[in-house]
N, C-alpha and C. Protein backbone atom coordinates (compact mmCIF):
# COMPACT_ATOMS: atom_id res chain seq x y z
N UNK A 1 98.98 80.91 106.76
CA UNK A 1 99.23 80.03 107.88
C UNK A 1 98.87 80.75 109.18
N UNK A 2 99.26 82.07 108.91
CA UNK A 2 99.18 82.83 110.62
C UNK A 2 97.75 83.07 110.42
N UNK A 3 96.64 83.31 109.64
CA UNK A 3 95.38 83.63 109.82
C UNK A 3 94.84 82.33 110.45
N UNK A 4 95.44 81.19 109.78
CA UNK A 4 94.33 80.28 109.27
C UNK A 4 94.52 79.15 111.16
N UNK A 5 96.37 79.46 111.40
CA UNK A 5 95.64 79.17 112.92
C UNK A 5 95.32 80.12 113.82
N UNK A 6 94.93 81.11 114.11
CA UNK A 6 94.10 82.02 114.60
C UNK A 6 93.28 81.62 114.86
N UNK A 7 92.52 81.39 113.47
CA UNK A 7 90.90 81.01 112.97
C UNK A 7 90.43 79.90 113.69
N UNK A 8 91.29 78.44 113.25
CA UNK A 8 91.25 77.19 114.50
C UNK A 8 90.86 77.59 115.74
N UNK A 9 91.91 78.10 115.97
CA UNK A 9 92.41 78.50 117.54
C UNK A 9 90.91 78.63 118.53
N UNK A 10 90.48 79.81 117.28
CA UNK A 10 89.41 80.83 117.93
C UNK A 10 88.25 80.02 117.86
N UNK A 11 87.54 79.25 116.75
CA UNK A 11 86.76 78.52 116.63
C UNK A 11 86.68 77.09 118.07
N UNK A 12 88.04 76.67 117.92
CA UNK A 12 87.85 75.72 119.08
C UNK A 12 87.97 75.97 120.48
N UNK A 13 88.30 77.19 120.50
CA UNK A 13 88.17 78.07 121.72
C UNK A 13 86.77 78.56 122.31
N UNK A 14 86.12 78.98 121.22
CA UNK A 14 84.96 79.51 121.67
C UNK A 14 84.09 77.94 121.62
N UNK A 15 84.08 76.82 120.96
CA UNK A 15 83.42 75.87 121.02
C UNK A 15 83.52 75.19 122.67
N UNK A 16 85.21 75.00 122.96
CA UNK A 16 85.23 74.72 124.73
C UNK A 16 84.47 75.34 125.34
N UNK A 17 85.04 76.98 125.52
CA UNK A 17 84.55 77.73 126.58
C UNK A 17 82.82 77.88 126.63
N UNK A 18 82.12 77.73 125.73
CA UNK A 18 80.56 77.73 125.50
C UNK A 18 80.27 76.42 126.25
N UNK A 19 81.34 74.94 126.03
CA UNK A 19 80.79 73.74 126.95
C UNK A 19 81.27 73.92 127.91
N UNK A 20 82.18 74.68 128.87
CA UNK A 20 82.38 74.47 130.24
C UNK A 20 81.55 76.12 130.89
N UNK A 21 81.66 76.63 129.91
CA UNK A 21 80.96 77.93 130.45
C UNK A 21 82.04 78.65 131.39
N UNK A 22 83.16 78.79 130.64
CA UNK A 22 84.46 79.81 130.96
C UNK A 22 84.95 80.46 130.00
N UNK A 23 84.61 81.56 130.35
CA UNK A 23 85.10 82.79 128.64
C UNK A 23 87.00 82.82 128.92
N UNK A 24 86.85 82.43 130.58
CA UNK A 24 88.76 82.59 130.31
C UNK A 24 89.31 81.55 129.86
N UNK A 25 88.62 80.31 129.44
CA UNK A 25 89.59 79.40 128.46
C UNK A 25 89.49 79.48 126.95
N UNK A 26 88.25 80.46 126.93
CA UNK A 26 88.26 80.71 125.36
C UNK A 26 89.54 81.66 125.14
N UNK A 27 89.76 82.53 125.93
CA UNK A 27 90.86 83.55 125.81
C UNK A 27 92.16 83.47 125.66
N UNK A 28 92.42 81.98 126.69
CA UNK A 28 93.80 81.14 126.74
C UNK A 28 93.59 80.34 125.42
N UNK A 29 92.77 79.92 124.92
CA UNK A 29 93.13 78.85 123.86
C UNK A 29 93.86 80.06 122.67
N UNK A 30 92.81 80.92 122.68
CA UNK A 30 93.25 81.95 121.46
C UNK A 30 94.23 82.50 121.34
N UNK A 31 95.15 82.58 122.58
CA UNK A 31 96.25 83.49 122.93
C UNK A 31 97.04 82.10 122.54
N UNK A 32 97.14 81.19 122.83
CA UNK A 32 98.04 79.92 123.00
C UNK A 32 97.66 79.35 121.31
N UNK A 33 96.84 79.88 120.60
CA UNK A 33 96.98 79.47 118.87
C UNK A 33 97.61 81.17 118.41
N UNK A 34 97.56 81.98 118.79
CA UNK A 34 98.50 83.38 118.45
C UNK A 34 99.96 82.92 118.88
N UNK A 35 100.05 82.29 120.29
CA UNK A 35 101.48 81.75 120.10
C UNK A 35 102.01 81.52 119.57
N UNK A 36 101.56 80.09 119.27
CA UNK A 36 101.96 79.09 117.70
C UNK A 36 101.83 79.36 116.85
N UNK A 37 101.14 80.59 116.43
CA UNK A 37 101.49 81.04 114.92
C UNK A 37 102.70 81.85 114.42
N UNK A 38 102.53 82.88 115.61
CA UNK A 38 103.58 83.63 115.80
C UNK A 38 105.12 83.13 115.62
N UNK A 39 104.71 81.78 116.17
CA UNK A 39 106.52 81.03 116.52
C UNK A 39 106.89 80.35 114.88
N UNK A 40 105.06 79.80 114.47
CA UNK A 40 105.75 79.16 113.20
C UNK A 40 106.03 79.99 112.09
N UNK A 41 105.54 81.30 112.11
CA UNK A 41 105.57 82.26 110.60
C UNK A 41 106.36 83.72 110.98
N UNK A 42 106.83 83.63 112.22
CA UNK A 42 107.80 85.27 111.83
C UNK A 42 108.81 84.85 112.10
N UNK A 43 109.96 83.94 112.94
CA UNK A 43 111.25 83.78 112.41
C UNK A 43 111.36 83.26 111.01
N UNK A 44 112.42 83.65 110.61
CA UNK A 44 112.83 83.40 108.98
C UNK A 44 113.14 81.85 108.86
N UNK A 45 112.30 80.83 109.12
CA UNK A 45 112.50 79.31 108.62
C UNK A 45 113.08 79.02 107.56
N UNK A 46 113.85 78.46 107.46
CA UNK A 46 114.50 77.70 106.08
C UNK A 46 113.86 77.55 105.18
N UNK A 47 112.38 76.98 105.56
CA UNK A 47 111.21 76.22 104.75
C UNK A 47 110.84 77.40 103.82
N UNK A 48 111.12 78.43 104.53
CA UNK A 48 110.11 79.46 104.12
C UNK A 48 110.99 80.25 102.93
N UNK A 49 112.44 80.07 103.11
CA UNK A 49 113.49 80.99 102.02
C UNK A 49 114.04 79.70 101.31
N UNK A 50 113.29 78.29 100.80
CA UNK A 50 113.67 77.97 99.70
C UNK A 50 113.16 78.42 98.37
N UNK A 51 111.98 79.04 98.18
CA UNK A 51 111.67 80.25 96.89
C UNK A 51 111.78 81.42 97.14
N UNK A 52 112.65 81.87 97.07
CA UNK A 52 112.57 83.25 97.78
C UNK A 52 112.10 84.27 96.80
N UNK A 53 111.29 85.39 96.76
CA UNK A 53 110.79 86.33 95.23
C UNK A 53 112.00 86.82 94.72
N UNK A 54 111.78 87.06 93.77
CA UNK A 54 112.41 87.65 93.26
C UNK A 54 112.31 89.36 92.56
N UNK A 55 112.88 90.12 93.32
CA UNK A 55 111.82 91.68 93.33
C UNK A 55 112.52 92.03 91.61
N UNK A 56 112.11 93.24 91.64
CA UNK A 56 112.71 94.04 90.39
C UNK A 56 113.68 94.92 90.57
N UNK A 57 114.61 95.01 89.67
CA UNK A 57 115.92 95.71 89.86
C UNK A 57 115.39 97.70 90.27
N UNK A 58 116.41 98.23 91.08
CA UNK A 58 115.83 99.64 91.45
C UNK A 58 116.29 100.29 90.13
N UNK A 59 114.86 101.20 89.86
CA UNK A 59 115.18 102.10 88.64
C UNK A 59 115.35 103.69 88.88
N UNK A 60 116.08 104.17 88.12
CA UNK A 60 116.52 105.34 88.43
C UNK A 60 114.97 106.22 88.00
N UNK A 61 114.27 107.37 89.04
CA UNK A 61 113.05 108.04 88.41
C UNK A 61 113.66 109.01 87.70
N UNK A 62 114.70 109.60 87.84
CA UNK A 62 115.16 111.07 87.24
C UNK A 62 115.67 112.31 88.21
N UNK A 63 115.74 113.37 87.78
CA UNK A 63 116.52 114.29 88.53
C UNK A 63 115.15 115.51 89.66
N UNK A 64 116.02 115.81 90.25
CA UNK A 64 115.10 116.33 91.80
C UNK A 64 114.09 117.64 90.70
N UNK A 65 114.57 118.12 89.73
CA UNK A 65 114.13 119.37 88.95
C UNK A 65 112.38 118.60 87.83
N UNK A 66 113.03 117.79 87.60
CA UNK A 66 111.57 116.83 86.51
C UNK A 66 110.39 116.76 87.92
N UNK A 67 111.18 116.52 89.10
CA UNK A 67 109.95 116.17 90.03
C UNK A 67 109.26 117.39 90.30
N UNK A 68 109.88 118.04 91.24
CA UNK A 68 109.53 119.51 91.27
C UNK A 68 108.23 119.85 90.26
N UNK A 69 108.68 119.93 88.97
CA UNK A 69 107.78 120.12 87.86
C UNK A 69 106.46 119.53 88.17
N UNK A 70 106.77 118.10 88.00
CA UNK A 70 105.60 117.38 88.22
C UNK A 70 104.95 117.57 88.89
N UNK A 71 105.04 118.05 90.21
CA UNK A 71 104.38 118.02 91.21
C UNK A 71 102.97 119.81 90.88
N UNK A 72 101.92 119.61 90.91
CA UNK A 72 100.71 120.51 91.12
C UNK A 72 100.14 120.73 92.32
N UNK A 73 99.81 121.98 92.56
CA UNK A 73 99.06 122.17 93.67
C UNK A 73 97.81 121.02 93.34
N UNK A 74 96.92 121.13 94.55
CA UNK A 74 96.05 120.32 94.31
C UNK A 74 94.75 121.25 94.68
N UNK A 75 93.95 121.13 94.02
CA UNK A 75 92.54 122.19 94.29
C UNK A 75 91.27 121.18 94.52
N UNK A 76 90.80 121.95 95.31
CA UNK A 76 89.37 120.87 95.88
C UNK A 76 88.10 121.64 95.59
N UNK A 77 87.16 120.51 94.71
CA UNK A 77 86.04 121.08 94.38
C UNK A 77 85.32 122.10 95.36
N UNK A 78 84.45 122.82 95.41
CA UNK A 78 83.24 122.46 96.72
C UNK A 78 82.28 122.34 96.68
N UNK A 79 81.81 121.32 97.51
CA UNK A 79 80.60 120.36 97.60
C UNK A 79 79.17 121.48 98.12
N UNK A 80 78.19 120.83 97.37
CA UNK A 80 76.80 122.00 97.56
C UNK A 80 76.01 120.82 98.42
């Protein structure tokens, strides 16, 4: 939704400003469809938390000593 009015925005922005021959209303239209996107997709809408995901339960990786282990220096070829 937030790309796709951007995209509008910008398209009918640059289509005005090319017929009146003002790059500053191409700039206002684009800023004024960033508005409206902004307003409709980052507060948390209702619309938006009737499916909400569903993540995966947190799993335990193991103890600080298994990691340690795991972990290798790392060595870098060198390039000819």
């Amino acid at each position: 939704i937030f790309q796709g009015i951007i995209l509008v925005s910008a398209v009918i922005g640059f289509i005005y400003g090319y017929i009146t021959e003002q790059f500053g209303w191409t700039v206002y239209i684009v800023m004024a469809g960033f508005a409206l996107s902004c307003l409709l997709t980052l507060p948390p809408w209702p619309m938006y938390r009737r499916n909400p995901l569903k993540w995966l339960p947190v799993q335990e990786s193991g103890t600080e000593e298994k990691k340690a282990a795991d972990r290798k220096p790392k060595r870098h070829s060198k390039s000819k």
